[in-house]
C-alpha atoms as a PDB file:
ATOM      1  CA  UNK A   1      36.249  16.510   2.236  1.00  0.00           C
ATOM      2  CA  UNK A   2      36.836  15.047   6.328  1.00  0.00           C
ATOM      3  CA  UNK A   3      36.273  11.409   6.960  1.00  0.00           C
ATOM      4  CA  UNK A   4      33.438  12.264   8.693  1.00  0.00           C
ATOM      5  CA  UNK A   5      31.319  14.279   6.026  1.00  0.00           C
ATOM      6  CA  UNK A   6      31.844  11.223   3.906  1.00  0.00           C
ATOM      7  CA  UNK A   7      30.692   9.250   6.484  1.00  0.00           C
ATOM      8  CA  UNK A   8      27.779  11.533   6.971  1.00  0.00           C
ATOM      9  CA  UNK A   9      27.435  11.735   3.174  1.00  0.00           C
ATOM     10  CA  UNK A  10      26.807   7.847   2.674  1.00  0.00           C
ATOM     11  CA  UNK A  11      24.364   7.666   5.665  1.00  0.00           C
ATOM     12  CA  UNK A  12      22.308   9.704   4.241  1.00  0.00           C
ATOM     13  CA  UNK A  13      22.456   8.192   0.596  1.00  0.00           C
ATOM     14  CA  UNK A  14      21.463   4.818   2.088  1.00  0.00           C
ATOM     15  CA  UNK A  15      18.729   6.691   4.207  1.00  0.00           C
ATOM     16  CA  UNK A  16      17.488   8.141   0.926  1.00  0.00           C
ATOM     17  CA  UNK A  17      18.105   4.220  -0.963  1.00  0.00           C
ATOM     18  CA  UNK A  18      16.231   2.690   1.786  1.00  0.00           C
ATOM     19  CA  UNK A  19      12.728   5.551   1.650  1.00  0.00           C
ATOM     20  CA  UNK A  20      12.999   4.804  -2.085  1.00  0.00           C
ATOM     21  CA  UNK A  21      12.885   0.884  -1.792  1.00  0.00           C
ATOM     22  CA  UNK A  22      10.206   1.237   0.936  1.00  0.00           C
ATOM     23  CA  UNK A  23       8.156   3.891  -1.717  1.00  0.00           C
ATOM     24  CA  UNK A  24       8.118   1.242  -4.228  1.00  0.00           C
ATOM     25  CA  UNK A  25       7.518  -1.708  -2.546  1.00  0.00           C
ATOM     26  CA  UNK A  26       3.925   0.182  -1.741  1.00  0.00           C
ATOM     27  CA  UNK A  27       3.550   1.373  -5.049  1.00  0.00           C
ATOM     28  CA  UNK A  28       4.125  -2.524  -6.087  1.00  0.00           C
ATOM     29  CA  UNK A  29       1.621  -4.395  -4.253  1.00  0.00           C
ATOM     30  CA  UNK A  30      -0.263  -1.920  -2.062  1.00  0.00           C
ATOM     31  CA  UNK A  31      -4.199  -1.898  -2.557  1.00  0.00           C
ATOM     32  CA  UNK A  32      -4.101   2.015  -2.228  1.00  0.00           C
ATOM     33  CA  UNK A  33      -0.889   2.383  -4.511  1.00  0.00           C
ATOM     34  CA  UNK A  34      -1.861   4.880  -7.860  1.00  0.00           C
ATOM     35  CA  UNK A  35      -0.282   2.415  -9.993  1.00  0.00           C
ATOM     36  CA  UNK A  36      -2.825   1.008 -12.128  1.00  0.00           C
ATOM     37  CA  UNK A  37      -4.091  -2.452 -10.628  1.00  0.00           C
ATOM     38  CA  UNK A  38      -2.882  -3.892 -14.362  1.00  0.00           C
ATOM     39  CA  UNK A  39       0.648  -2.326 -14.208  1.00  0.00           C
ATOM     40  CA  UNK A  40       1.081  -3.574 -10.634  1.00  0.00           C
ATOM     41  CA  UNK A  41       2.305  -6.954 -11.797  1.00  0.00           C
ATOM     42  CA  UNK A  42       5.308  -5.679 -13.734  1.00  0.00           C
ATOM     43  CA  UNK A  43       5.971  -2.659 -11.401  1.00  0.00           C
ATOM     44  CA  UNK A  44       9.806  -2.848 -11.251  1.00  0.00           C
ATOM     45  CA  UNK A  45       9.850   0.313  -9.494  1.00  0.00           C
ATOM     46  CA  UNK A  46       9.761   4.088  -9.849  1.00  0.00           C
ATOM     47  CA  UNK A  47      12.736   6.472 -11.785  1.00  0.00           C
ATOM     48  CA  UNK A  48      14.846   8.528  -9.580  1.00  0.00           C
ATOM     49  CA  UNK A  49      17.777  10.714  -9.855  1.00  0.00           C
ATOM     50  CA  UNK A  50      21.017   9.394  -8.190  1.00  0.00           C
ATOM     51  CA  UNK A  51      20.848  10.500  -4.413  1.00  0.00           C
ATOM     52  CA  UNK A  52      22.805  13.821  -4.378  1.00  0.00           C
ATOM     53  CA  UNK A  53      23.498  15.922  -1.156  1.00  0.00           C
ATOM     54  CA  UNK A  54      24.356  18.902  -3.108  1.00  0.00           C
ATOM     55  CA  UNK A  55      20.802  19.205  -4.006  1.00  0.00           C
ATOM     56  CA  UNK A  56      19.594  19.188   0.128  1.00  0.00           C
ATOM     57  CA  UNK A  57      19.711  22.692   0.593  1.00  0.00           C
ATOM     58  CA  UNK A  58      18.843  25.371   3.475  1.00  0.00           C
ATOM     59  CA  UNK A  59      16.732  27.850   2.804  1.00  0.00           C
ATOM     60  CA  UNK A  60      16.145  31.565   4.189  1.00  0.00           C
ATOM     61  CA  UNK A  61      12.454  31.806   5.646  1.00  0.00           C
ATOM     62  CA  UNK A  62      10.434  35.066   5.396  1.00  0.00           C
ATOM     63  CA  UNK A  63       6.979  34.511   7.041  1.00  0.00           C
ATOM     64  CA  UNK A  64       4.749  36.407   4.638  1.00  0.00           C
ATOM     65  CA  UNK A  65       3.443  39.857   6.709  1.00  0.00           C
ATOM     66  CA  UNK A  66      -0.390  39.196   5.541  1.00  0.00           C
ATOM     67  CA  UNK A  67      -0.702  35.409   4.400  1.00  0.00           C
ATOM     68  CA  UNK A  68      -3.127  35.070   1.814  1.00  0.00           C
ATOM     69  CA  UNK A  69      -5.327  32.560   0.911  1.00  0.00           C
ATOM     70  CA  UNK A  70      -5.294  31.892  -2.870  1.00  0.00           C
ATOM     71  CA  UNK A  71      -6.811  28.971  -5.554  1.00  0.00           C
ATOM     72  CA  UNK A  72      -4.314  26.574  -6.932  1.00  0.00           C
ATOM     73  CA  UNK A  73      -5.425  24.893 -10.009  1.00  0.00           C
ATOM     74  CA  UNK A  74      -5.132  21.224 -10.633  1.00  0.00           C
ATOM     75  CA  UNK A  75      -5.434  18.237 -13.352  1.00  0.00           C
ATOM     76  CA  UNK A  76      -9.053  17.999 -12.882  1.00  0.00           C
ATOM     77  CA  UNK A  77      -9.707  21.553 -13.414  1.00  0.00           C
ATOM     78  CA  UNK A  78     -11.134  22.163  -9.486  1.00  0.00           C
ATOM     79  CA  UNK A  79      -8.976  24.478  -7.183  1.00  0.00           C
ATOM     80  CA  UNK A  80      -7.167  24.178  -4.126  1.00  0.00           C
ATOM     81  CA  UNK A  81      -7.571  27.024  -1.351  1.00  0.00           C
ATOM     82  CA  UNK A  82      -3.718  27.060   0.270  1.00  0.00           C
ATOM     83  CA  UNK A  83      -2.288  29.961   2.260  1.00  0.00           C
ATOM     84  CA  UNK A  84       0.457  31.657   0.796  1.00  0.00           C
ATOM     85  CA  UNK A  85       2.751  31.344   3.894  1.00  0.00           C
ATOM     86  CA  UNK A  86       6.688  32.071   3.459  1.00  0.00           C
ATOM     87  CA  UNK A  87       8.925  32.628   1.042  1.00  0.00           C
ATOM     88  CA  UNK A  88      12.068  30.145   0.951  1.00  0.00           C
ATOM     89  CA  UNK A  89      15.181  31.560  -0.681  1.00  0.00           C
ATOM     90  CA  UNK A  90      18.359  29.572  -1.504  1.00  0.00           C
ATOM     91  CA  UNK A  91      20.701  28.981  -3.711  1.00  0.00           C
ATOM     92  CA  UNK A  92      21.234  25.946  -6.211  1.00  0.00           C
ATOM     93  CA  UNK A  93      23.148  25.945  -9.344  1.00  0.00           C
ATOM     94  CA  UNK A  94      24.895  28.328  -8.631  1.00  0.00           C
ATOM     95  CA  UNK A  95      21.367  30.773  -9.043  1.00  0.00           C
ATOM     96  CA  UNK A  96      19.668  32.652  -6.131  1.00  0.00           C
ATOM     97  CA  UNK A  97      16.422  30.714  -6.535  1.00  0.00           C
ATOM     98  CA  UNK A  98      13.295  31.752  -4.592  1.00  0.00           C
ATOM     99  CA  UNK A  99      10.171  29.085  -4.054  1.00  0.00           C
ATOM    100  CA  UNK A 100       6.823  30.218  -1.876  1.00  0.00           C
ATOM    101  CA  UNK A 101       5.732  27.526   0.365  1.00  0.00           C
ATOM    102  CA  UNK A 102       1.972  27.016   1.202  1.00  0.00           C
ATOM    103  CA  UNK A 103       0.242  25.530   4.247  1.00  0.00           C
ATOM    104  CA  UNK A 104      -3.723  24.336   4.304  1.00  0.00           C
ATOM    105  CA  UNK A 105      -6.281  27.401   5.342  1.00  0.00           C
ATOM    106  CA  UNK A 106      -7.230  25.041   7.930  1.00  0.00           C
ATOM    107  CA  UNK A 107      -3.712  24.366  10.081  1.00  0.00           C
ATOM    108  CA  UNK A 108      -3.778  25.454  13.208  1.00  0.00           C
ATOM    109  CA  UNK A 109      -1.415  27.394  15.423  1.00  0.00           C
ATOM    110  CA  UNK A 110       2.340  27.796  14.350  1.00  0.00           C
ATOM    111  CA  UNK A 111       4.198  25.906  16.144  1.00  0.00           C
ATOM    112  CA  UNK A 112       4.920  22.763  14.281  1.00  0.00           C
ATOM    113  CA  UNK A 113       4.021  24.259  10.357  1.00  0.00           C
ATOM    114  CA  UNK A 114       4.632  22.321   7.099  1.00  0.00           C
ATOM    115  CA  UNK A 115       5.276  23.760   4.076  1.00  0.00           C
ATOM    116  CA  UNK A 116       3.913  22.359   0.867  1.00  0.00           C
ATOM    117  CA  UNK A 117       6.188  23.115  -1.863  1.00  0.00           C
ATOM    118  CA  UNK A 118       4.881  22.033  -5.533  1.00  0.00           C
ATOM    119  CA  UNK A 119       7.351  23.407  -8.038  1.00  0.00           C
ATOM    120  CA  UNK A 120       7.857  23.544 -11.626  1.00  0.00           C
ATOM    121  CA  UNK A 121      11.729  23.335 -13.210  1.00  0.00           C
ATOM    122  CA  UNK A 122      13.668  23.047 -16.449  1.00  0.00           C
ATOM    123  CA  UNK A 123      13.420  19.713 -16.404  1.00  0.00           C
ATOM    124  CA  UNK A 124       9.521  19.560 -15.933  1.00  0.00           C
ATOM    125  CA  UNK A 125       8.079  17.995 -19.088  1.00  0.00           C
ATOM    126  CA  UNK A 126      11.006  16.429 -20.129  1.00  0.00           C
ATOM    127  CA  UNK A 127      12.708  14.826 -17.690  1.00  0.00           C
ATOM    128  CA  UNK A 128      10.226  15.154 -14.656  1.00  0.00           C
ATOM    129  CA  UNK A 129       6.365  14.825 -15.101  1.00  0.00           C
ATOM    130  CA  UNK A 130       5.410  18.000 -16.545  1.00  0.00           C
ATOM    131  CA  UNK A 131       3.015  19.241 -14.356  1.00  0.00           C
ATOM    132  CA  UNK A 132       5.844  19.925 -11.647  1.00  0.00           C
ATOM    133  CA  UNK A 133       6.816  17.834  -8.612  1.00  0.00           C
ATOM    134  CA  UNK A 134       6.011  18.456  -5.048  1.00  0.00           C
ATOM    135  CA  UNK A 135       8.091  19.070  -1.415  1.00  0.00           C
ATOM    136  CA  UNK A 136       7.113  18.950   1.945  1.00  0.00           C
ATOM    137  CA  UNK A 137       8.956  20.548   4.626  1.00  0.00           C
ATOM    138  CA  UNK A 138       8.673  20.998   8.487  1.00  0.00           C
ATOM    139  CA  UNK A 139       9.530  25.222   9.283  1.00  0.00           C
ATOM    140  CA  UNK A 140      12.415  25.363  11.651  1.00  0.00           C
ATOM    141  CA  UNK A 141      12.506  27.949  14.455  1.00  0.00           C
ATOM    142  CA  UNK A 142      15.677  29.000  15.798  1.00  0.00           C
ATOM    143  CA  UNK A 143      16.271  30.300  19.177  1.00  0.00           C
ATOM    144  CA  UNK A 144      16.997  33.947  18.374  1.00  0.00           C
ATOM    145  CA  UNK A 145      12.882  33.247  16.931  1.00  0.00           C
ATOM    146  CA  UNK A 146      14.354  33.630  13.083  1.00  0.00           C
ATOM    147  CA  UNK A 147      12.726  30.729  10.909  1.00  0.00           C
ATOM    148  CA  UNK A 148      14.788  28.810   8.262  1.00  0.00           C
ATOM    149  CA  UNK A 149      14.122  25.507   6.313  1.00  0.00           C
ATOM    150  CA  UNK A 150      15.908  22.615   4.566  1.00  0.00           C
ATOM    151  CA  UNK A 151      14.797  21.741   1.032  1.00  0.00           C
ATOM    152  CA  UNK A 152      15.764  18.327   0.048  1.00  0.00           C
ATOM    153  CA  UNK A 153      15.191  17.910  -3.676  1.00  0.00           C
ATOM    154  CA  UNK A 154      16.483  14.277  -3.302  1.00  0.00           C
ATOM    155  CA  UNK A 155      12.594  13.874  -1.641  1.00  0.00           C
ATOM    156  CA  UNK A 156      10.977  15.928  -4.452  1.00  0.00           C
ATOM    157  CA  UNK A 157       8.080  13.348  -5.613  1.00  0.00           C
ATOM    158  CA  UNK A 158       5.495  13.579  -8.441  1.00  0.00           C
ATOM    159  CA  UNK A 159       1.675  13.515  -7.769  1.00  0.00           C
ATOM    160  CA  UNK A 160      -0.066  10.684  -8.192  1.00  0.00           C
ATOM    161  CA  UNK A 161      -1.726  12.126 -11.654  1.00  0.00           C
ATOM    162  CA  UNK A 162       1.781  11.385 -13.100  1.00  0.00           C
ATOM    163  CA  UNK A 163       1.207   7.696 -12.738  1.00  0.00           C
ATOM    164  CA  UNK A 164      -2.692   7.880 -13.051  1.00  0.00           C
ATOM    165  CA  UNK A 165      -5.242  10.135 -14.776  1.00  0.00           C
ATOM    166  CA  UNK A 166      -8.038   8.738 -12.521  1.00  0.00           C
ATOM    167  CA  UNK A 167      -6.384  11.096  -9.333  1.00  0.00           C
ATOM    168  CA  UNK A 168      -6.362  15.081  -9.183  1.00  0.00           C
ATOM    169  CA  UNK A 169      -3.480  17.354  -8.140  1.00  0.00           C
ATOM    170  CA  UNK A 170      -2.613  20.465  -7.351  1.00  0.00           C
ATOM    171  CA  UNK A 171      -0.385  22.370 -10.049  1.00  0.00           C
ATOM    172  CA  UNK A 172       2.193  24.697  -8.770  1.00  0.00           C
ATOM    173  CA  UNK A 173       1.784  28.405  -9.380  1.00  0.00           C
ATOM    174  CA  UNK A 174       3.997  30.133 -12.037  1.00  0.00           C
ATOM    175  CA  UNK A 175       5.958  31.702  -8.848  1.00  0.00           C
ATOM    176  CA  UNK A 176       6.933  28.230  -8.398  1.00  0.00           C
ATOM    177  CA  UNK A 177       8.718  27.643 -11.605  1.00  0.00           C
ATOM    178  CA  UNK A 178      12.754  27.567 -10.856  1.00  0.00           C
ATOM    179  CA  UNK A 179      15.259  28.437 -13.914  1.00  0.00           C
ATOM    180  CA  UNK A 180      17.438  25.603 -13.233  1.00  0.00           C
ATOM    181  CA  UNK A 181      17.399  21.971 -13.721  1.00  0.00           C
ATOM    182  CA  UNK A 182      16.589  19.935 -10.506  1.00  0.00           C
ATOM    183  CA  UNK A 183      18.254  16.346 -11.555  1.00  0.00           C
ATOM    184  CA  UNK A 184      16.987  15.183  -8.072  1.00  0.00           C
ATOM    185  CA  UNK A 185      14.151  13.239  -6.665  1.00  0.00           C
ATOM    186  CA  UNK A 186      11.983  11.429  -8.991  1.00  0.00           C
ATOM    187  CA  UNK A 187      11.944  11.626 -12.958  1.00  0.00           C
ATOM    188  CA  UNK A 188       9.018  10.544 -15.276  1.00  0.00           C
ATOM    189  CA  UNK A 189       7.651   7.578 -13.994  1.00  0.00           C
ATOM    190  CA  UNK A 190       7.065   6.777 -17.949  1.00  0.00           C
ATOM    191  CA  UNK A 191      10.542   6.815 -20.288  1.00  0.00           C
ATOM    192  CA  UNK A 192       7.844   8.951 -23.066  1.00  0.00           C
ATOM    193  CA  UNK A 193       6.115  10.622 -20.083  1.00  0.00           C
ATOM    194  CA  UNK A 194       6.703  14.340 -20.959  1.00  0.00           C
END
């Protein structure tokens, strides 16, 4: 490994440290946090995975040739309309993993598109909240016009149903369930939460 990757490495683990620290400090004492106003007071933080950059990974992007628009379940038992937009494929584990990433029906043009990513893995349920874990990322177009994006599972977050019932969110689709165990992001914001 150069000097400078490690450089570049530890950057980015404080960048990570510091979105974290900022993440909880709302969760803590924010009015709009999902933490329940009772559990507020001993908040000492959510559980995370050690900041890893082998788990920030670029992804192959395939525009889909007719994007649908299909119903995503959720918590509640309402759907979600979300366009079936690309298909990301990339490799982690050592596996050739593949993930669909869906934008709202109502985005417009496609120049600056974000892709939401909610995905199940093997550790969903016992080491992550079980309903899966979600990923945002922005679709990057190259000059040649070919499209690409980077997954960062160090950012994968649960949704706010993990730390209270009261909230509703979307469940990923079974295409979104990966073989492998993502030890990245956040874990079970309860030790017994699985």
């Amino acid at each position: 490994m150069t000097h400078q990757h490690q450089h570049s490495d530890h950057a980015y683990i404080q960048r990570i440290t510091e979105q974290r620290a900022e993440k909880d400090a709302f969760f803590g004492s924010a009015a709009q946090s999902p933490i329940p106003a009772r559990e507020r007071a001993g908040f000492a933080g959510l559980r995370y995975y050690p900041p890893d950059p082998a788990y920030r990974v670029a992804a192959e992007l395939t525009v889909l040739p007719h994007p649908e628009t299909i119903l995503l379940g959720s918590t509640q038992g309402d759907v979600r309309p979300q366009v079936r937009y690309a298909e990301l494929r990339f490799t982690l584990e050592g596996e050739a993993c593949t993930l669909v990433g869906f934008t709202d029906p109502d985005a417009k043009g496609s120049e600056h598109v974000e892709l939401f990513v909610p995905f199940r893995d093997a550790t969903s349920g016992s080491e992550t909240y079980g309903a899966g874990r979600y990923l945002e990322t922005p679709v990057r177009v190259k000059g040649d016009g070919s499209r690409s994006a980077m997954l960062d599972f160090n950012l994968a977050y649960s949704p706010w149903c993990a730390y209270n019932p009261a909230y509703s969110c979307t469940l990923p689709p079974p295409e979104n369930r990966l073989n492998v165990s993502v030890r990245a992001g956040e874990r079970s914001y309860h030790e017994d939460d699985h």
